[in-house]
PDB file of N, CA and C in Angstrom:
ATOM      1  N   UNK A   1     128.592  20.610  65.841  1.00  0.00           N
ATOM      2  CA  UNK A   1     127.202  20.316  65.717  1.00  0.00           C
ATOM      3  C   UNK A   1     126.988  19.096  64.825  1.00  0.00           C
ATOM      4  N   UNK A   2     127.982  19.133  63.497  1.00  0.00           N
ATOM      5  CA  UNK A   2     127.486  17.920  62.305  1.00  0.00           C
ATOM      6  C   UNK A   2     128.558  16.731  63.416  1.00  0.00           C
ATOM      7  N   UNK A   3     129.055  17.064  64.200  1.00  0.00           N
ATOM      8  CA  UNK A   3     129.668  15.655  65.138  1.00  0.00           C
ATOM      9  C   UNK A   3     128.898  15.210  65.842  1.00  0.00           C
ATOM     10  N   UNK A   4     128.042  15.890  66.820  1.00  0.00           N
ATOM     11  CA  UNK A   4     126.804  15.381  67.401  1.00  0.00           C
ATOM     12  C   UNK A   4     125.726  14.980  67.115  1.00  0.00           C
ATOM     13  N   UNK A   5     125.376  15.157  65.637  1.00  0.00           N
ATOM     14  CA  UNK A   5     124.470  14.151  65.104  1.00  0.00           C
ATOM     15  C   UNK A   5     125.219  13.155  64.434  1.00  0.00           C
ATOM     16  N   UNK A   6     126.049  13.027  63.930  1.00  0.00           N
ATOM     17  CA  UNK A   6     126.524  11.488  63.605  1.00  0.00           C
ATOM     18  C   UNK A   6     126.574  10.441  64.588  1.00  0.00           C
ATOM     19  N   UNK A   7     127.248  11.298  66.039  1.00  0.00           N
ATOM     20  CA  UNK A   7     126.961  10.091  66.600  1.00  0.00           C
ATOM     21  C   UNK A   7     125.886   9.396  67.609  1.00  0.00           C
ATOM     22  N   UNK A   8     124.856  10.533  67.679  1.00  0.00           N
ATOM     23  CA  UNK A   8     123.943  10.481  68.069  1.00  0.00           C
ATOM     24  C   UNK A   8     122.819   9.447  66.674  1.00  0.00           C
ATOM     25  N   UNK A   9     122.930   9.940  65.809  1.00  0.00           N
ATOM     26  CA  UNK A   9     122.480   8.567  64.700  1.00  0.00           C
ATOM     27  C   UNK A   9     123.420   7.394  65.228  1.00  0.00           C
ATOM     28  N   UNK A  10     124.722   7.214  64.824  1.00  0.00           N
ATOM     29  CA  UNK A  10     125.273   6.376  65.550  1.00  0.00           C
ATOM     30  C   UNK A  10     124.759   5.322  66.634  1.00  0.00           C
ATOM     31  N   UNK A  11     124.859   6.259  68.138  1.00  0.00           N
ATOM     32  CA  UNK A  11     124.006   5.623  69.264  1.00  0.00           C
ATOM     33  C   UNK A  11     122.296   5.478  69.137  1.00  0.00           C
ATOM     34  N   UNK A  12     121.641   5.191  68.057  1.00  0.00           N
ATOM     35  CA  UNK A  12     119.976   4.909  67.602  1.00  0.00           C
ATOM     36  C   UNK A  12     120.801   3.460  66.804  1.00  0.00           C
ATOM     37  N   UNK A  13     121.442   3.780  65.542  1.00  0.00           N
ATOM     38  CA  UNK A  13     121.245   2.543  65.129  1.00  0.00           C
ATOM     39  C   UNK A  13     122.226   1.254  65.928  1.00  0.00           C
ATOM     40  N   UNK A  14     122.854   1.751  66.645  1.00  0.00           N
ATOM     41  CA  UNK A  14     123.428   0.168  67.418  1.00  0.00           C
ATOM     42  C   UNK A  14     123.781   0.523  68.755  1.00  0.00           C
ATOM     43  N   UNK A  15     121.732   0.894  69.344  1.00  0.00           N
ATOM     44  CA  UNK A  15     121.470   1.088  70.686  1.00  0.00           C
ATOM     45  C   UNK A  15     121.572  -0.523  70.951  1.00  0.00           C
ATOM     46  N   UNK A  16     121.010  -1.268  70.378  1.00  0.00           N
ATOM     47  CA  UNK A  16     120.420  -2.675  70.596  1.00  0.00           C
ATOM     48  C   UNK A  16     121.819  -3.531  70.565  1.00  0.00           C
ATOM     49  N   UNK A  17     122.618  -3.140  69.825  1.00  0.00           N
ATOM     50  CA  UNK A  17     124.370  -4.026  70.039  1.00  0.00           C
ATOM     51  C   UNK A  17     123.743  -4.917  69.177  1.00  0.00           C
ATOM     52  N   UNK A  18     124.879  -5.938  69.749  1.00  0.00           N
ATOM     53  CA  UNK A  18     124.889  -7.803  69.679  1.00  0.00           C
ATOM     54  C   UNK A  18     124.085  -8.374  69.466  1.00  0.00           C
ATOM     55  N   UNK A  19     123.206  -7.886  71.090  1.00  0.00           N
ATOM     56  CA  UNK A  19     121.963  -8.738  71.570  1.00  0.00           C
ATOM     57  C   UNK A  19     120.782  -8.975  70.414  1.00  0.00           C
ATOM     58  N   UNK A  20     120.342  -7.429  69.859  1.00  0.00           N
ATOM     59  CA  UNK A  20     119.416  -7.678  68.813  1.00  0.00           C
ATOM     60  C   UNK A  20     119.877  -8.657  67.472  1.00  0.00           C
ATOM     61  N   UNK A  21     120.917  -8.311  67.137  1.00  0.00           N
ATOM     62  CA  UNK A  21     121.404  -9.408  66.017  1.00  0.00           C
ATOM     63  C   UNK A  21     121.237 -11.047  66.343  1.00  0.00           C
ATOM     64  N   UNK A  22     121.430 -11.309  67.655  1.00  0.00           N
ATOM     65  CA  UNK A  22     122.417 -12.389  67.776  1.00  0.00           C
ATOM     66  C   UNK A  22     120.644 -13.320  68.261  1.00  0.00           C
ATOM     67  N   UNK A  23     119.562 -12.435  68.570  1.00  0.00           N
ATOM     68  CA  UNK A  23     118.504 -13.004  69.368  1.00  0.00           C
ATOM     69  C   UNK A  23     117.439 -13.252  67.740  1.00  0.00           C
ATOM     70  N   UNK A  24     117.892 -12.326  66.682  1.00  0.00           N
ATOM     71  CA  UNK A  24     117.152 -12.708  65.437  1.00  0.00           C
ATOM     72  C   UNK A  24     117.865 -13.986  65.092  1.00  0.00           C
ATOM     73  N   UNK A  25     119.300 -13.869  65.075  1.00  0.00           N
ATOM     74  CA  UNK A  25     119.354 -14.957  64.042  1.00  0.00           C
ATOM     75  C   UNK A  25     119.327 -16.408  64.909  1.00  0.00           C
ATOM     76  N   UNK A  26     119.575 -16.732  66.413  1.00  0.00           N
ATOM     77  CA  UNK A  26     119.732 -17.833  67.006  1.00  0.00           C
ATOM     78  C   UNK A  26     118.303 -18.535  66.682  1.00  0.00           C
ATOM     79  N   UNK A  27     117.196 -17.012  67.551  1.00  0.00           N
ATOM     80  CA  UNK A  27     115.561 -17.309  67.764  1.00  0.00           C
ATOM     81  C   UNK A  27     114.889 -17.333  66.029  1.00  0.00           C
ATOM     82  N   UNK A  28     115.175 -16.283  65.543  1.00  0.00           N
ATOM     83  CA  UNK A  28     114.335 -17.015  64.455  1.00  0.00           C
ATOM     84  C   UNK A  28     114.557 -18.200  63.387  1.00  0.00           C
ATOM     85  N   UNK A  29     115.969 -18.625  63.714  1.00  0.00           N
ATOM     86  CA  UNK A  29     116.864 -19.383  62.832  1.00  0.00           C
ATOM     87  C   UNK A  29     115.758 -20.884  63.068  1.00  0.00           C
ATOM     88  N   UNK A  30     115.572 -21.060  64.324  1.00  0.00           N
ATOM     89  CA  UNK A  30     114.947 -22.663  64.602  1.00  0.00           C
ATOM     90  C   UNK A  30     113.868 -22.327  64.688  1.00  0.00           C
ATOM     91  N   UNK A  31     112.687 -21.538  64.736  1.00  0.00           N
ATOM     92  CA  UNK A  31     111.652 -20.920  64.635  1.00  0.00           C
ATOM     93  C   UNK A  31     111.462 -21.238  63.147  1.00  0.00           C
ATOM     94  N   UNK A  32     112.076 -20.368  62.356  1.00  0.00           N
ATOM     95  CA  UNK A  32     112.065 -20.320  60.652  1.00  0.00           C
ATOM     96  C   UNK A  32     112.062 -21.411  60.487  1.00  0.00           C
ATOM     97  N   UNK A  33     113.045 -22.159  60.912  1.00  0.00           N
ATOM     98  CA  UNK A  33     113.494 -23.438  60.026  1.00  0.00           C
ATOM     99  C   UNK A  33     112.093 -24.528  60.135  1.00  0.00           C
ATOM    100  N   UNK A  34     111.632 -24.566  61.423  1.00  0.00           N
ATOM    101  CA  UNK A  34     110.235 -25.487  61.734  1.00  0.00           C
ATOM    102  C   UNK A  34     109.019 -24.961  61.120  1.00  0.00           C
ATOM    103  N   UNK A  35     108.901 -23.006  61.146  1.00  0.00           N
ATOM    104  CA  UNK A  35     107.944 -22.922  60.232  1.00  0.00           C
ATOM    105  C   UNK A  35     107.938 -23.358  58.725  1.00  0.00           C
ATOM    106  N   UNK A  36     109.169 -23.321  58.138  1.00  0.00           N
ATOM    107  CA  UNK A  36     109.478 -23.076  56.977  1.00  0.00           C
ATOM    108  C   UNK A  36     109.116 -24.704  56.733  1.00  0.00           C
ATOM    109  N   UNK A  37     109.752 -25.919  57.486  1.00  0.00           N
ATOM    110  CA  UNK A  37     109.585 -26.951  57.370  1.00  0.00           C
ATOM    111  C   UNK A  37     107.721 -27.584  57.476  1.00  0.00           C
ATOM    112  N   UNK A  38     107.230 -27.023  57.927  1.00  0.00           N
ATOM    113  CA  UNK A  38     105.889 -27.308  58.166  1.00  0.00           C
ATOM    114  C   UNK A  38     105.068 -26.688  57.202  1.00  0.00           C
ATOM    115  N   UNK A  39     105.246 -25.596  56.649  1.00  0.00           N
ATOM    116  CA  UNK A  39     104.817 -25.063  55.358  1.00  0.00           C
ATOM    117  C   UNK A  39     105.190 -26.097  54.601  1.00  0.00           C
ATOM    118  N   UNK A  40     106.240 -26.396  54.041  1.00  0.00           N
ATOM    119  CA  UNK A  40     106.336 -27.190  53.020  1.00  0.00           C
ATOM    120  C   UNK A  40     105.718 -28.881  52.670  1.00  0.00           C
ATOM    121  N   UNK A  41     105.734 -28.922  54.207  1.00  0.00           N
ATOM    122  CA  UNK A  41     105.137 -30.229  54.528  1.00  0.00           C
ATOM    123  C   UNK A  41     103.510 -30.352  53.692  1.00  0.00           C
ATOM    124  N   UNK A  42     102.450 -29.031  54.095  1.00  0.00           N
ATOM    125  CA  UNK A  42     101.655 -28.790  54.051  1.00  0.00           C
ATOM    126  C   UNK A  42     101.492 -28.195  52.267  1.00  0.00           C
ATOM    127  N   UNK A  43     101.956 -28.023  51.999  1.00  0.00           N
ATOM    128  CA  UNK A  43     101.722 -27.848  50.523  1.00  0.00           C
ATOM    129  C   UNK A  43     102.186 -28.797  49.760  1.00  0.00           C
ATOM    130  N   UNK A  44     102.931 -29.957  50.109  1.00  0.00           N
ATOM    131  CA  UNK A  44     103.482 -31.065  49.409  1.00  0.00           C
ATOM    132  C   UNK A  44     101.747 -31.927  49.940  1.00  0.00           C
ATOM    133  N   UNK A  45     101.055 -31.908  50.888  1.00  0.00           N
ATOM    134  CA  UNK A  45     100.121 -32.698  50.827  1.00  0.00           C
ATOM    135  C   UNK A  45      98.870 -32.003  50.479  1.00  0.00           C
ATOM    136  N   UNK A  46      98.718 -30.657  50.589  1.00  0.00           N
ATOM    137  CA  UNK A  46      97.802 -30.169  49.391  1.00  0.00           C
ATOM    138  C   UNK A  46      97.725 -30.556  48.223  1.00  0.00           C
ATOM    139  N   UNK A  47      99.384 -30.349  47.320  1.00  0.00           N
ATOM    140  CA  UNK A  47      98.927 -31.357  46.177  1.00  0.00           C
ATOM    141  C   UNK A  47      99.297 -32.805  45.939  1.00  0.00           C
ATOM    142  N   UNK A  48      98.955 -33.012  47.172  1.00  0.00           N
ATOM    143  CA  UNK A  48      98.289 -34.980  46.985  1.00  0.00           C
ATOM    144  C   UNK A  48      96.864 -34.745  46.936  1.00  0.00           C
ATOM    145  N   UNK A  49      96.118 -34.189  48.122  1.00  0.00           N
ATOM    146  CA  UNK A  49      95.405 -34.547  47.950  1.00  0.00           C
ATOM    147  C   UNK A  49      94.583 -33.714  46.922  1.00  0.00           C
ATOM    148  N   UNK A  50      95.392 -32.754  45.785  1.00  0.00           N
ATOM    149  CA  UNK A  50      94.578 -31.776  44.808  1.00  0.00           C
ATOM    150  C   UNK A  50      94.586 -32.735  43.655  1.00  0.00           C
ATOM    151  N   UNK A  51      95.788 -33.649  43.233  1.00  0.00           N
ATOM    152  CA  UNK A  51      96.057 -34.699  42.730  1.00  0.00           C
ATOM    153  C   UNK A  51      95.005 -35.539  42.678  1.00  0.00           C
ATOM    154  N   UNK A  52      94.736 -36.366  44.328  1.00  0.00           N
ATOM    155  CA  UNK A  52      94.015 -37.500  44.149  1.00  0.00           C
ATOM    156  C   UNK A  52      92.494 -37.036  43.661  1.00  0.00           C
ATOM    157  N   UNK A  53      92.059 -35.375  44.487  1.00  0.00           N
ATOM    158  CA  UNK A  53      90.947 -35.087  43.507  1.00  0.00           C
ATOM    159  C   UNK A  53      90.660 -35.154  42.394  1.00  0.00           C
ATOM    160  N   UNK A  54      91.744 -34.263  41.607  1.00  0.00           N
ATOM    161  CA  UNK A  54      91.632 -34.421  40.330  1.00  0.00           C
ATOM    162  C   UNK A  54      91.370 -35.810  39.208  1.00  0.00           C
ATOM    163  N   UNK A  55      92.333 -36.654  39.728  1.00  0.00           N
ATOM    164  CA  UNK A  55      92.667 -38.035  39.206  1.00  0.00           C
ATOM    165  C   UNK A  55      90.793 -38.440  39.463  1.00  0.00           C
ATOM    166  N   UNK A  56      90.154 -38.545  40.212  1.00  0.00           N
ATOM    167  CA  UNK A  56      89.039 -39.315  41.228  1.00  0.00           C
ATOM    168  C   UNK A  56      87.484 -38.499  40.231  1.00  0.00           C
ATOM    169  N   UNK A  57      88.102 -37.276  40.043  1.00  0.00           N
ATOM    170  CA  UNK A  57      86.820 -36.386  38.988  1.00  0.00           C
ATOM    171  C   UNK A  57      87.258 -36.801  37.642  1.00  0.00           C
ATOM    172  N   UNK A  58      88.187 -36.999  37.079  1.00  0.00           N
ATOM    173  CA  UNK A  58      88.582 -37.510  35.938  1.00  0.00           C
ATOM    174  C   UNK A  58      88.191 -38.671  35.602  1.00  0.00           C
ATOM    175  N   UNK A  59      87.891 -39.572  36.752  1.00  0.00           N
ATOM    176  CA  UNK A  59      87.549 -41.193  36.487  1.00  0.00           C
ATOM    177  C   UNK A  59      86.369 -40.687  36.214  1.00  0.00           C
ATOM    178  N   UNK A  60      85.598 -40.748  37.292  1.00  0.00           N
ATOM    179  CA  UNK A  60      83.886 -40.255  37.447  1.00  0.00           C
ATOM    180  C   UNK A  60      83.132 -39.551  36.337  1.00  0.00           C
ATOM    181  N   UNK A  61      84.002 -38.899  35.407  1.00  0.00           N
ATOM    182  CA  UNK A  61      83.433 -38.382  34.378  1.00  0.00           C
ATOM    183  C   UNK A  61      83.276 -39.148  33.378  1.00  0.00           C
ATOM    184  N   UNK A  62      84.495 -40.249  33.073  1.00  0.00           N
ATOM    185  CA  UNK A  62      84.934 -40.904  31.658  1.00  0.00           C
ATOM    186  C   UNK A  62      83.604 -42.125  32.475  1.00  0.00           C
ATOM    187  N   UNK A  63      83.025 -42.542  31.008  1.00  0.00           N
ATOM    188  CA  UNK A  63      81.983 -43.380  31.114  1.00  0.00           C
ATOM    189  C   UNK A  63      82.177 -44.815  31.000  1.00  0.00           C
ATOM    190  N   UNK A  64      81.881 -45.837  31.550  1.00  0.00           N
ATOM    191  CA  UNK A  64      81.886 -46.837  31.522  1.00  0.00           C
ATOM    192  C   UNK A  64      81.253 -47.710  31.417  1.00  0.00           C
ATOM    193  N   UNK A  65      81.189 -48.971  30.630  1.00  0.00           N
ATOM    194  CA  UNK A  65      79.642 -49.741  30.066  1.00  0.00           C
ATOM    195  C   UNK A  65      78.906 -49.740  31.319  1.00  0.00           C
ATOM    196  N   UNK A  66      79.033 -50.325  32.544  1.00  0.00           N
ATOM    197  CA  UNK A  66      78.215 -50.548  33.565  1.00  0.00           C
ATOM    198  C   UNK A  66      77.406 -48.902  33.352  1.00  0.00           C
ATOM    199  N   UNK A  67      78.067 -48.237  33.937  1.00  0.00           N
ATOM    200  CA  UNK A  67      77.345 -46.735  34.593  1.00  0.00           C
ATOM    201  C   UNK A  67      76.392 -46.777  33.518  1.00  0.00           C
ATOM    202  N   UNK A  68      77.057 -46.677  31.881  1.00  0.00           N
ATOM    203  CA  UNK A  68      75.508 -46.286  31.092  1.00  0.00           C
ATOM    204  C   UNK A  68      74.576 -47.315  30.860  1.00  0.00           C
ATOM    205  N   UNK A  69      74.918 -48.800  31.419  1.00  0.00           N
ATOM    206  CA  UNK A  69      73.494 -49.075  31.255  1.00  0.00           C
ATOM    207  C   UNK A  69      73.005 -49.320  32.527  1.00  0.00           C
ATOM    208  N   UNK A  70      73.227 -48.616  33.465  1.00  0.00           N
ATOM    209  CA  UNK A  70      72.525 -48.336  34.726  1.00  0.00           C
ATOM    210  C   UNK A  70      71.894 -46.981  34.248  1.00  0.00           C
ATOM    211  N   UNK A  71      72.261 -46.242  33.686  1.00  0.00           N
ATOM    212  CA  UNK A  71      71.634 -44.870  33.237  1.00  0.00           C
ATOM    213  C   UNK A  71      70.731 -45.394  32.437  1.00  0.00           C
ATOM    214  N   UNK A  72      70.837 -46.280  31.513  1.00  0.00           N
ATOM    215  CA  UNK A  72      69.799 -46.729  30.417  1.00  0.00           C
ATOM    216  C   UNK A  72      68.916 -47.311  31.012  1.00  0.00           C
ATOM    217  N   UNK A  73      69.018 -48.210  31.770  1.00  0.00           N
ATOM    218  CA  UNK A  73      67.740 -48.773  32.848  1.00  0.00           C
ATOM    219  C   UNK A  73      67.129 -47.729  33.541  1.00  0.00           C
ATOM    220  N   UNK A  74      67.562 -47.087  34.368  1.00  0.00           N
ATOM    221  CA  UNK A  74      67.010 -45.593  34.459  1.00  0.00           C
ATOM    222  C   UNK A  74      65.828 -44.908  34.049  1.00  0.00           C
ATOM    223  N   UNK A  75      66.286 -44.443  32.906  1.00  0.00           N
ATOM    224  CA  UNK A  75      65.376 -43.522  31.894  1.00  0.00           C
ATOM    225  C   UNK A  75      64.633 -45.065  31.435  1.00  0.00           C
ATOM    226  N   UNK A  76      64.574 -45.863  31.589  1.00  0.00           N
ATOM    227  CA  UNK A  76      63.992 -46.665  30.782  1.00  0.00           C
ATOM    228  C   UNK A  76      62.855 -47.204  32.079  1.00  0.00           C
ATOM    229  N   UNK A  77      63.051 -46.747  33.093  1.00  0.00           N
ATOM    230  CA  UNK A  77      62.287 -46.618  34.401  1.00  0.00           C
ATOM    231  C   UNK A  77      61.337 -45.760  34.104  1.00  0.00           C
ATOM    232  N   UNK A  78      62.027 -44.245  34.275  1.00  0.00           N
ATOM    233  CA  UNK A  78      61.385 -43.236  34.204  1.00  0.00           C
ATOM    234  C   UNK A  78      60.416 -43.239  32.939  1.00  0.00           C
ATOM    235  N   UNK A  79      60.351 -43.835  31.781  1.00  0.00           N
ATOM    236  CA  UNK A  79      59.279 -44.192  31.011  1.00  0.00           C
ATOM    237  C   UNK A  79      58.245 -44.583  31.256  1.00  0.00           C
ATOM    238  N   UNK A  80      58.409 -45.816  31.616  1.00  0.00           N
ATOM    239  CA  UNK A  80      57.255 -46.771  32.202  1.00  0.00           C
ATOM    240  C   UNK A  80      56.693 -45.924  33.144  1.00  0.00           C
ATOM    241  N   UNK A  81      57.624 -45.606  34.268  1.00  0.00           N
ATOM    242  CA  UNK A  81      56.733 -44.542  35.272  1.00  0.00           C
ATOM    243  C   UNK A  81      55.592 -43.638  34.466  1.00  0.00           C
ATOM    244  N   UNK A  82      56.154 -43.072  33.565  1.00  0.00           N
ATOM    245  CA  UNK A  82      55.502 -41.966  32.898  1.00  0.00           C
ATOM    246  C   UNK A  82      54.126 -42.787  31.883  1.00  0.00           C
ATOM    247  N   UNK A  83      54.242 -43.835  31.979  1.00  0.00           N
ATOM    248  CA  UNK A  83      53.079 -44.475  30.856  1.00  0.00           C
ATOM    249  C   UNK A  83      53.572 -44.149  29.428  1.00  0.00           C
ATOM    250  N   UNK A  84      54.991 -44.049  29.066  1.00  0.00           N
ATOM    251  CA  UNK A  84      54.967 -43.892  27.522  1.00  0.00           C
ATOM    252  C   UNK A  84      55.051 -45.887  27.132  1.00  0.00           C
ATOM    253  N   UNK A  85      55.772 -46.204  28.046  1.00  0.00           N
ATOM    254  CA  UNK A  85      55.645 -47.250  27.502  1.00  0.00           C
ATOM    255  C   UNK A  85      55.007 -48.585  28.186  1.00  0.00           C
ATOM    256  N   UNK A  86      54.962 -49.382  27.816  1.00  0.00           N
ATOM    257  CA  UNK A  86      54.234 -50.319  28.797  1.00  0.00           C
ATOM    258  C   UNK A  86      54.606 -52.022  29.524  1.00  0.00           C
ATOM    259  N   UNK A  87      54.210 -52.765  29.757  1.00  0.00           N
ATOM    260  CA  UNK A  87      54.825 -53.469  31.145  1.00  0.00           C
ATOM    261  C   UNK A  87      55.776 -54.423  30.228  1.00  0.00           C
ATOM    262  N   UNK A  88      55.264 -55.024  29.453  1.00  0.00           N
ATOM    263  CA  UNK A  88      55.316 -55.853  28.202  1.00  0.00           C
ATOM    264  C   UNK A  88      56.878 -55.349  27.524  1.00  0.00           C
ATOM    265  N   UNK A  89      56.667 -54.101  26.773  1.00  0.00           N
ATOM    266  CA  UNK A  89      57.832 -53.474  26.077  1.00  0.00           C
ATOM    267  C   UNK A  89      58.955 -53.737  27.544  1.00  0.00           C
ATOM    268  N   UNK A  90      58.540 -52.650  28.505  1.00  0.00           N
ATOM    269  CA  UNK A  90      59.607 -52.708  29.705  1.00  0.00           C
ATOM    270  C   UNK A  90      60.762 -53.630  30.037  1.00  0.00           C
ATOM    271  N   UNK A  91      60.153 -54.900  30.434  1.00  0.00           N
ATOM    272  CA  UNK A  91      60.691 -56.440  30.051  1.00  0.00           C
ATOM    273  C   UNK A  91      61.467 -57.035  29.445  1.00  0.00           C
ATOM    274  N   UNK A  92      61.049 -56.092  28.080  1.00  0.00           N
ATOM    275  CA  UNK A  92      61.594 -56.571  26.892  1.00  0.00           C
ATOM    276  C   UNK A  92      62.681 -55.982  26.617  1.00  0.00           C
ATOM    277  N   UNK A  93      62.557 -54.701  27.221  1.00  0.00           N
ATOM    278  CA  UNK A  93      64.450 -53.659  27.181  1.00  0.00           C
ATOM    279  C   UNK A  93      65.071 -53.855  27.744  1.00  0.00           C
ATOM    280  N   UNK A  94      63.857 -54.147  29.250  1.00  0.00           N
ATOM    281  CA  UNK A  94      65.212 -54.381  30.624  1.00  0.00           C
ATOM    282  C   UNK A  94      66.237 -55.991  29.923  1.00  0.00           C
ATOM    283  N   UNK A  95      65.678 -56.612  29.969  1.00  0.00           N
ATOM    284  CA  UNK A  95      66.316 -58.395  29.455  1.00  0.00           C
ATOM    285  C   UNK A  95      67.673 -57.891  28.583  1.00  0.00           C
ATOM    286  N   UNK A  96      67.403 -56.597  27.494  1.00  0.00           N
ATOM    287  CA  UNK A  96      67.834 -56.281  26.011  1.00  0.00           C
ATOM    288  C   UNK A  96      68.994 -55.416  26.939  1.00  0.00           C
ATOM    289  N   UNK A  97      68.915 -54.636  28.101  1.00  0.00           N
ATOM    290  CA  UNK A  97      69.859 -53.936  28.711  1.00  0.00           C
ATOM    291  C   UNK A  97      70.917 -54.897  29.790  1.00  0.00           C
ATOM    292  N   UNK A  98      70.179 -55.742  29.627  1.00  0.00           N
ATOM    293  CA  UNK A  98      70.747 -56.322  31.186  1.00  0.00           C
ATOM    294  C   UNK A  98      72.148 -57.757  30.515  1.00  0.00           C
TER     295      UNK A  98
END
């Protein structure tokens, strides 16, 4: 009886032979290798382009004479708009900004 289940386990685990071994490692071998290669491809240019983001928000933040006195002309708009100050003064900042 304990002979007929050994080899009856036996004939389950190498019902499949050769064939199953030999069809994982041929088929998934060049399968793997192109997925595996294309993954990597793809995460080597994720971080380029997580890189060039980063680098591109890093500029954009750090301030530079131009940007703030385009910001200073600006608010110095939005004044006059508002009537705090008047046409005369205006003139006289923009020239002093510019």
């Amino acid at each position: 009886m304990l002979t007929g289940l050994v080899e009856q386990a036996h004939a389950q685990y190498g019902g499949y032979g050769d064939w199953h071994r030999g069809m994982m490692d041929w088929g998934m071998g060049w399968f793997g290798g192109i997925f595996m290669l294309i993954f990597w491809i793809l995460v080597i240019i994720g971080l380029v382009f997580l890189i060039k983001w980063l680098v591109q928000n890093t500029r954009a933040g750090s301030s530079s004479p131009r940007s703030e006195s385009s910001r200073a002309l600006d608010i110095l708009k939005e004044r006059y708009a508002r009537g705090e100050i008047d046409k005369q003064e205006f003139e006289e900042k923009k020239r002093d900004l510019s």
